[in-house]
C-alpha atoms as a PDB file:
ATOM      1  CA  UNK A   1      51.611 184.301 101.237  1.00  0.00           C
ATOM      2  CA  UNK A   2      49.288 180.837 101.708  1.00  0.00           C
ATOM      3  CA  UNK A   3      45.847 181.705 101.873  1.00  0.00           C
ATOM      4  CA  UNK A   4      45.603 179.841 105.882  1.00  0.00           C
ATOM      5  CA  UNK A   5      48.474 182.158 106.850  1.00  0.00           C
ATOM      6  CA  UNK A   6      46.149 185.277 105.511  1.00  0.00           C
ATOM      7  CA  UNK A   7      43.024 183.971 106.808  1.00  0.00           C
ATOM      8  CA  UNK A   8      44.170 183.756 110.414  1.00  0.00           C
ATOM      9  CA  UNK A   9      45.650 187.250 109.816  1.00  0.00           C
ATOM     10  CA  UNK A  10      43.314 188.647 108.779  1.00  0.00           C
ATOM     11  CA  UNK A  11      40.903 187.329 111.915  1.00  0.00           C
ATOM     12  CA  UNK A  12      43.654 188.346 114.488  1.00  0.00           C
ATOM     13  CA  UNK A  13      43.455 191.724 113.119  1.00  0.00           C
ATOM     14  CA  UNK A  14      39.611 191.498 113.216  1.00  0.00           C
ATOM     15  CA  UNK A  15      39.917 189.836 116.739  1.00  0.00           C
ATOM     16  CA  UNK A  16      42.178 192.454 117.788  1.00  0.00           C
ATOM     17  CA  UNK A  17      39.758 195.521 116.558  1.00  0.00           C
ATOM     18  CA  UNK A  18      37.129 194.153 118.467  1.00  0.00           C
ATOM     19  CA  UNK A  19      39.305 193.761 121.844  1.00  0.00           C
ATOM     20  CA  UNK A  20      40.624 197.675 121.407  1.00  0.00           C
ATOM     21  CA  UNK A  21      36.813 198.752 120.957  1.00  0.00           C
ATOM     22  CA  UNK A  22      36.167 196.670 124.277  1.00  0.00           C
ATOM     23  CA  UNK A  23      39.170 198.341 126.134  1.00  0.00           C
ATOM     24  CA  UNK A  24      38.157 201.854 124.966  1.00  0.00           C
ATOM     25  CA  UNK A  25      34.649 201.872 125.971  1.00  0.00           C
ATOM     26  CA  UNK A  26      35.544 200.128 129.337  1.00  0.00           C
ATOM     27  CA  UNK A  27      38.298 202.987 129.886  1.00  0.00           C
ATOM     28  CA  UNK A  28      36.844 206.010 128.106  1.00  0.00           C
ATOM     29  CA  UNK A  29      33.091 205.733 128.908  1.00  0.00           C
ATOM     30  CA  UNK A  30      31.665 206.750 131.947  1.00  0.00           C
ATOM     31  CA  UNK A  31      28.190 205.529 133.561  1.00  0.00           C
ATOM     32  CA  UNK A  32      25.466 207.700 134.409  1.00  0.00           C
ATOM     33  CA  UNK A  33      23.729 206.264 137.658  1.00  0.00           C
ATOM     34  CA  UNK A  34      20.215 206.909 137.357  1.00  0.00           C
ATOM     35  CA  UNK A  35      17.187 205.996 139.657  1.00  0.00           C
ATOM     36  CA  UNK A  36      15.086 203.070 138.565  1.00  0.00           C
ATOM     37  CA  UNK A  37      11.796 201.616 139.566  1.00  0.00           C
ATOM     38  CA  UNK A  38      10.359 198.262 138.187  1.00  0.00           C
ATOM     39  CA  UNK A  39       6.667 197.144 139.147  1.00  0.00           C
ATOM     40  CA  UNK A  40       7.093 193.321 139.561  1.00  0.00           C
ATOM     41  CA  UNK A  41       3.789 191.383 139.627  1.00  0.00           C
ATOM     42  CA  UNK A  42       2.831 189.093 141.972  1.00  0.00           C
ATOM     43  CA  UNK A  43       0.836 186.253 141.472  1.00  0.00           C
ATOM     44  CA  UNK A  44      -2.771 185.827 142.474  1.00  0.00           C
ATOM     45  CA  UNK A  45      -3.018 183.527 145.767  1.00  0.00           C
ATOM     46  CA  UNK A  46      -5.397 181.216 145.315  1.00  0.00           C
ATOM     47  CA  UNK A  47      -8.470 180.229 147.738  1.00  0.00           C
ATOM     48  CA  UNK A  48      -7.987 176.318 147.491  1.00  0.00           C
ATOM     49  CA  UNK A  49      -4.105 175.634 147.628  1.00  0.00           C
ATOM     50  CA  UNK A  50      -3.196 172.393 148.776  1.00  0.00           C
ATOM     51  CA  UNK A  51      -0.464 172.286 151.654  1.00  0.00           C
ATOM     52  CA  UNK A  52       2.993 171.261 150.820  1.00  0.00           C
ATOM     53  CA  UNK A  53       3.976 168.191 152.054  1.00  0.00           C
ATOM     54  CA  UNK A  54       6.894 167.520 154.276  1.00  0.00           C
ATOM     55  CA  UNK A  55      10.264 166.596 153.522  1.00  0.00           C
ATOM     56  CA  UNK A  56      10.941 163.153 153.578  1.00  0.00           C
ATOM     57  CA  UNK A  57      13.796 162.827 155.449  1.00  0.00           C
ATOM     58  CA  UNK A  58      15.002 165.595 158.660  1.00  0.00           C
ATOM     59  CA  UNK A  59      18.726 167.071 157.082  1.00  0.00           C
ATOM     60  CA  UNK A  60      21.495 166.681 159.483  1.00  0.00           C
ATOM     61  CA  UNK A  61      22.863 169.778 160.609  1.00  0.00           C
ATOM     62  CA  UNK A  62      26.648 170.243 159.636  1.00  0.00           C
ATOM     63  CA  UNK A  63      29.408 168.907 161.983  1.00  0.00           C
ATOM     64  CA  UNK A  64      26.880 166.983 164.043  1.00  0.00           C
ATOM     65  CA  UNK A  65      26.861 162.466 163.378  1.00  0.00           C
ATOM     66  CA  UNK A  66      23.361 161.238 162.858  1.00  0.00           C
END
């Protein structure tokens, strides 16, 4: 057997292990919901921000001509 013919054998078979793996835990395992809280930081405002400027330009709402 050429060794390019039992290279990409062998990595179809090694391709194909990893798919069934994939399949069974998708299929066999099942998820435990579970309750979760995560404290998100928010940034300190500061005193002295400066104002955002304006858009340039007014956007045309859809469907309407300028």
């Amino acid at each position: 057997m050429p060794t390019l013919t039992r290279l990409l054998l062998i990595v179809a078979a090694i391709g194909l292990a990893i798919y069934a793996a994939m399949a069974a835990l998708v299929y066999l395992v099942q998820p435990v919901p579970q309750p979760m809280e995560v404290d998100v930081p928010l940034p300190q405002l500061r005193e002295t921000q400066a104002p955002a400027a304006p858009p340039t330009a007014p956007v045309p709402a859809p469907g309407t001509s300028p």
